[in-house]
Protein backbone atom coordinates (compact mmCIF):
# COMPACT_ATOMS: atom_id res chain seq x y z
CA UNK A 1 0.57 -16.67 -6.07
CA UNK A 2 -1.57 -15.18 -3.66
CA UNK A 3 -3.06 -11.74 -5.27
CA UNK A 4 -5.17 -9.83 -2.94
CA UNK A 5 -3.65 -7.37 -0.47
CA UNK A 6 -6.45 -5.84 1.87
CA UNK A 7 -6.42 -2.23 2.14
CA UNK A 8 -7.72 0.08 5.37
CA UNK A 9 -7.81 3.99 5.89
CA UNK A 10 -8.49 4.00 9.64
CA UNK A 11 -9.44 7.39 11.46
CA UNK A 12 -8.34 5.69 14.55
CA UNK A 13 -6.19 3.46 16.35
CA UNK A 14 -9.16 1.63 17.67
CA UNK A 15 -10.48 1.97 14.19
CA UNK A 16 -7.12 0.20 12.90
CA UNK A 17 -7.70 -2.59 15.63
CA UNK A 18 -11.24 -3.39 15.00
CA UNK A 19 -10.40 -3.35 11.03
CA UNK A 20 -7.57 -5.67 11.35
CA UNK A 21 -9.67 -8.29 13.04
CA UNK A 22 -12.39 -7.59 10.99
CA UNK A 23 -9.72 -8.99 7.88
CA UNK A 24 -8.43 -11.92 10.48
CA UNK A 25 -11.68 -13.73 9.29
CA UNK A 26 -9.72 -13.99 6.41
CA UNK A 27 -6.42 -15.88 5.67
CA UNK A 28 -4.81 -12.63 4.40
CA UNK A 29 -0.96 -12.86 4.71
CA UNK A 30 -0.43 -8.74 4.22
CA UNK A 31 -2.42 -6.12 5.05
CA UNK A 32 -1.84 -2.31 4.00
CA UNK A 33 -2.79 0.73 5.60
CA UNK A 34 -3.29 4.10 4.41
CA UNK A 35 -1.88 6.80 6.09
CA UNK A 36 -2.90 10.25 4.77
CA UNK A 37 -1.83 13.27 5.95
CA UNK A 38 -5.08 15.59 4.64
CA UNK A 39 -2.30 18.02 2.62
CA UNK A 40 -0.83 15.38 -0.04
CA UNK A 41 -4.51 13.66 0.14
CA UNK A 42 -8.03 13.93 1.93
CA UNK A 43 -9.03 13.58 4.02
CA UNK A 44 -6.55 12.47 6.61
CA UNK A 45 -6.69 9.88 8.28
CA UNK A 46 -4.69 8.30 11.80
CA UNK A 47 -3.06 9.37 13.65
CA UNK A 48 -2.72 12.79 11.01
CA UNK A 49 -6.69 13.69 11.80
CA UNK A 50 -6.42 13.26 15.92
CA UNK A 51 -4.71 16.23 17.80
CA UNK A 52 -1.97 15.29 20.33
CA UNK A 53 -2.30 11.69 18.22
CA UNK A 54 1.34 10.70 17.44
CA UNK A 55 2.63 6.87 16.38
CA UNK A 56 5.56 7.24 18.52
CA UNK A 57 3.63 7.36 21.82
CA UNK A 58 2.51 3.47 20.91
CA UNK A 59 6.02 2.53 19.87
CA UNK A 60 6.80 4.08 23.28
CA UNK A 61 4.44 2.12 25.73
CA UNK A 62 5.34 -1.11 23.44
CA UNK A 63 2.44 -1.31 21.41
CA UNK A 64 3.04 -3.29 18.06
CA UNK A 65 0.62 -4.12 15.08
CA UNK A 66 -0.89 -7.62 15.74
CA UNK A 67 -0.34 -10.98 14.39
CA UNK A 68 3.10 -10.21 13.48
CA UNK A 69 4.08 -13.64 13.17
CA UNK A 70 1.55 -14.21 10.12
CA UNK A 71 0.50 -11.57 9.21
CA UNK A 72 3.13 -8.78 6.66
CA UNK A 73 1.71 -4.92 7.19
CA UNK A 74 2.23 -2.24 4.19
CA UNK A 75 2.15 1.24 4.47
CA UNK A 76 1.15 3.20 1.94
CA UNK A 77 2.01 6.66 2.53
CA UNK A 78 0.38 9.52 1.30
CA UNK A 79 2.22 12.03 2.54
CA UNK A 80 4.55 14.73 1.77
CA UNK A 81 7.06 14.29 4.36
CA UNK A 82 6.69 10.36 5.28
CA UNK A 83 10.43 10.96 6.82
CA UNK A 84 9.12 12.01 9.76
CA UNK A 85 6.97 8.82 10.55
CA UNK A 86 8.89 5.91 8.83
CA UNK A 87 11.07 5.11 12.30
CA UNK A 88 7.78 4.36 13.96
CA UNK A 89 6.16 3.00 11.01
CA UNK A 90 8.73 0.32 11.09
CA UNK A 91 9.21 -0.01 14.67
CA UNK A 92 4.96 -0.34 14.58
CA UNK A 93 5.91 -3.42 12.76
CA UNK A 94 5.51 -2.28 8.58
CA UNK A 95 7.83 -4.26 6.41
CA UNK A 96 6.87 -2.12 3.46
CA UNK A 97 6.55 1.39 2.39
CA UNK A 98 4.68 2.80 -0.25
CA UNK A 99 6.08 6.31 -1.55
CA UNK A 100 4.32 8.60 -3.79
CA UNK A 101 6.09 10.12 -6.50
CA UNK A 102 3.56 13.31 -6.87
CA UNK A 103 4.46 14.34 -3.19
CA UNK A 104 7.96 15.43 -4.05
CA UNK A 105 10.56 17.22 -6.11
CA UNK A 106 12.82 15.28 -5.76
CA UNK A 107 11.72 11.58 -6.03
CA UNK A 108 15.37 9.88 -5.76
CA UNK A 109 16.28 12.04 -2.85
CA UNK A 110 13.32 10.96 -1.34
CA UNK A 111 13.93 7.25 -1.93
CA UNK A 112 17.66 7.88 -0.37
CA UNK A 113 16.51 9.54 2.92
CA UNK A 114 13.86 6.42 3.38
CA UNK A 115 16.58 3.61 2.61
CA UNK A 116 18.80 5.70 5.47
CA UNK A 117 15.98 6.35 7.89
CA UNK A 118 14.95 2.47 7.45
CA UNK A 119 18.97 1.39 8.06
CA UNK A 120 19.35 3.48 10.94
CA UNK A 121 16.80 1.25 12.73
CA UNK A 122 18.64 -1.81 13.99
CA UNK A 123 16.24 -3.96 14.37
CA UNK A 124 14.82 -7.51 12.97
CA UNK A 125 12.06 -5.64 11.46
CA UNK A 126 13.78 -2.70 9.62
CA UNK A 127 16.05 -5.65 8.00
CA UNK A 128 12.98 -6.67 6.20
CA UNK A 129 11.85 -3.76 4.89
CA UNK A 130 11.43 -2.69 1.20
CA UNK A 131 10.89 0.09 -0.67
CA UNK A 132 8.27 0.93 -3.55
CA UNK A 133 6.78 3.67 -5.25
CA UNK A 134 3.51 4.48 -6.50
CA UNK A 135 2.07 6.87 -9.60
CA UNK A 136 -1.13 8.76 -10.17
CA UNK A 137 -3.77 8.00 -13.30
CA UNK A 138 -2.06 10.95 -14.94
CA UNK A 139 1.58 10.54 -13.78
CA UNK A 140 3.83 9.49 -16.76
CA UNK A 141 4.76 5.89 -16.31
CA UNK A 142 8.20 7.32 -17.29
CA UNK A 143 8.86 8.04 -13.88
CA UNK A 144 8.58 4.41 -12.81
CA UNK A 145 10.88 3.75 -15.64
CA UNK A 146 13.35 6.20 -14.37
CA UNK A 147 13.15 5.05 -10.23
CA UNK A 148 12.67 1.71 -11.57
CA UNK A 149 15.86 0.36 -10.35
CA UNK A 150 15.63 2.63 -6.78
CA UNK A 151 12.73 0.35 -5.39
CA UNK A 152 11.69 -3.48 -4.92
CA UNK A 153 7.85 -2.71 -6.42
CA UNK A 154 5.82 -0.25 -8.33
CA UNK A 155 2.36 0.82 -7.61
CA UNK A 156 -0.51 2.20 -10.47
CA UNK A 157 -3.49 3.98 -8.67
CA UNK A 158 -6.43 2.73 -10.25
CA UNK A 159 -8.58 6.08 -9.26
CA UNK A 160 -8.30 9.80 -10.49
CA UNK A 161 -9.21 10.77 -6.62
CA UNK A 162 -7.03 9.40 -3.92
CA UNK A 163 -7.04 8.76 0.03
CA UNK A 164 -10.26 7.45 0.19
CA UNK A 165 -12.17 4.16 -0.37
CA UNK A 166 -15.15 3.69 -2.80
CA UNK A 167 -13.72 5.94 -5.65
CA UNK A 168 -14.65 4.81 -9.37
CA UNK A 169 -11.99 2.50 -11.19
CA UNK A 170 -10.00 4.50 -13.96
CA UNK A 171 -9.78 1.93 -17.00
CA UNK A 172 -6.82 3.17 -18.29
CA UNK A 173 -4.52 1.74 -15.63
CA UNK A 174 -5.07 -1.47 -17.36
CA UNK A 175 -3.02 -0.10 -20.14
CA UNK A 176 -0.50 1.53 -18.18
CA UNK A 177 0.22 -2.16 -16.77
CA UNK A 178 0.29 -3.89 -19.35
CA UNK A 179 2.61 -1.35 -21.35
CA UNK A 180 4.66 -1.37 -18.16
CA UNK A 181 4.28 -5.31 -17.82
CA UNK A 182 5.98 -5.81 -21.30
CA UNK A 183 8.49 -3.25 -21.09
CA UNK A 184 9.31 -4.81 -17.16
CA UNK A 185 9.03 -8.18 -17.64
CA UNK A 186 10.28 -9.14 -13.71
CA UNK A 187 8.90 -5.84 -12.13
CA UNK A 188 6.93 -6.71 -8.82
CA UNK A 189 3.76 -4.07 -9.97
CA UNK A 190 0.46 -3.58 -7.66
CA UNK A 191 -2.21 -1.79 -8.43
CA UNK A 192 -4.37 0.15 -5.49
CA UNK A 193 -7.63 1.82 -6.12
CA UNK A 194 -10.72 0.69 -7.20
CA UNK A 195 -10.00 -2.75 -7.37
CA UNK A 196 -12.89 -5.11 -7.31
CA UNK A 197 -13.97 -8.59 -8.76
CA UNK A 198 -15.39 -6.78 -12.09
CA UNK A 199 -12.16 -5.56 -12.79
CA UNK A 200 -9.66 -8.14 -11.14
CA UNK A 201 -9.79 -10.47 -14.03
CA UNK A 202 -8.39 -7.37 -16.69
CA UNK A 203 -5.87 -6.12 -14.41
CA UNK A 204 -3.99 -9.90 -13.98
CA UNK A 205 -4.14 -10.04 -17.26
CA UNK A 206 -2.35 -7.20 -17.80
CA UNK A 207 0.12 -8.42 -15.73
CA UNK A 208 -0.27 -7.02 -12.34
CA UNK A 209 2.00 -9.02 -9.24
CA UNK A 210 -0.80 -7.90 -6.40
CA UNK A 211 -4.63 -6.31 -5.93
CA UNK A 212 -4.80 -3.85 -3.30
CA UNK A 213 -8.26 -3.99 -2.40
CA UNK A 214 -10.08 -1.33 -0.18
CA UNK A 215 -13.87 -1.00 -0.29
CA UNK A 216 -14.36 -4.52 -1.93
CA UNK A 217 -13.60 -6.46 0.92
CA UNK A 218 -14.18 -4.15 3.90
CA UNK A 219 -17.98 -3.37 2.61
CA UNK A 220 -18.11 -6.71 1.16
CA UNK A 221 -21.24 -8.78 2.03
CA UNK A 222 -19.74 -11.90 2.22
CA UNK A 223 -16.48 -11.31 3.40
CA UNK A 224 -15.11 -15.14 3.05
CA UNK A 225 -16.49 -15.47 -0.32
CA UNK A 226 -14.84 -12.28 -1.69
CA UNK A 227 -11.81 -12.54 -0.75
CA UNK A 228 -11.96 -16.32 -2.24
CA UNK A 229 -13.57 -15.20 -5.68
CA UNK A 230 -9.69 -12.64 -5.66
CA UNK A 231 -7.42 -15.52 -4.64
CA UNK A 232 -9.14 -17.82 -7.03
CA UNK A 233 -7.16 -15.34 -9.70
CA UNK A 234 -3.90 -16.37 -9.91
CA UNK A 235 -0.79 -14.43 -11.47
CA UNK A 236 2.74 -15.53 -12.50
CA UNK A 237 4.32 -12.56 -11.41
CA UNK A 238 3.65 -12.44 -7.81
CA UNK A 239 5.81 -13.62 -4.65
């Protein structure tokens, strides 16, 4: 199963564009994108950093994410109130949403409002989308064990610091999976943060499903032989 999952925090729409092709030299079949509000996490980033900026506006004047055909977009959403993008996130073309468990009170009301928000939108798109939710380093895992059966994935940051790219991996996540892993035997986990080919190897054997990786690949010096040296990894738990 294919593990690696490239990650972008664009500070523009043109930024977004240029990054996306940048990862088309790649046969990547899902890309995620960061979208941090500069409140939840810093700094911000699209369209949260650009006055005036607003997703709708594309939606409006028909502009959708490319390669749609091939290519499956994740958002990862840093944000405290994600409800107020997730229409155009999905009518952008995102298939799946990343939630953050620190940036509420009330993590299963949060999940409900999403699921509604993401039904009201008849469309092929919103049909295909699926919910997950992610934990900080010092999050109790308990909390994925408790929304466990509320979303189709779970997500470990691998960083103490997040938002940004190039942050130090945080060893202990490989514990967290793996504790997770055997108490979750069919759970759909990804890990996002400080992924790179030192630690790759550690983290599938703990048992991840998916490597989000950020400043690996898009600083990479060989771009092709990166991303090869992550999909020659191979997990049993992936889909």
């Amino acid at each position: 199963m294919r593990l690696l999952v490239p990650a972008v925090i664009p500070a523009s729409y043109r930024e977004l564009i240029d990054a996306l092709a940048y990862i088309d030299q790649i046969p990547s079949r899902r890309v995620q994108v960061d979208f941090v509000d500069g409140s939840f996490a810093s700094p911000a980033s699209w369209p949260f950093n650009v006055p005036g900026a607003d997703l709708h506006d594309h939606v409006g004047q028909g502009i959708f994410l490319p390669r749609l055909d091939r290519v499956k977009y994740e958002a990862d959403l840093l944000c405290k109130e994600p409800e107020k993008i997730v229409a155009d996130l999905i009518n952008f073309g995102f298939v799946r949403l990343t939630l953050h468990a620190e940036a509420t009170d009330d993590v299963s009301g949060l999940i409900a409002r999403m699921r509604h928000l993401v039904g009201a939108e008849a469309n092929f798109i919103a049909s295909l989308v699926s919910i997950g939710l992610s934990i900080n380093l010092d999050t109790p895992v308990d909390v994925l064990d408790k929304h466990f059966d509320e979303v189709e994935y779970v997500q470990f940051m691998g960083v103490k610091i997040i938002g940004r790219q190039g942050e130090p991996f945080d060893p202990r996540v490989i514990e967290k999976v793996r504790a997770f892993r055997k108490a979750h035997p069919t759970a759909y986990i990804q890990v996002d943060g400080g992924v790179s080919l030192e630690n790759a190897k550690d983290l599938v054997e703990a048992g991840v499903s998916r490597l989000i990786v950020g400043s690996a690949i898009m600083h990479a010096t060989d771009l092709q032989k990166t991303a090869a040296a992550f999909e020659g990894l191979r997990t049993p738990f992936g889909v």
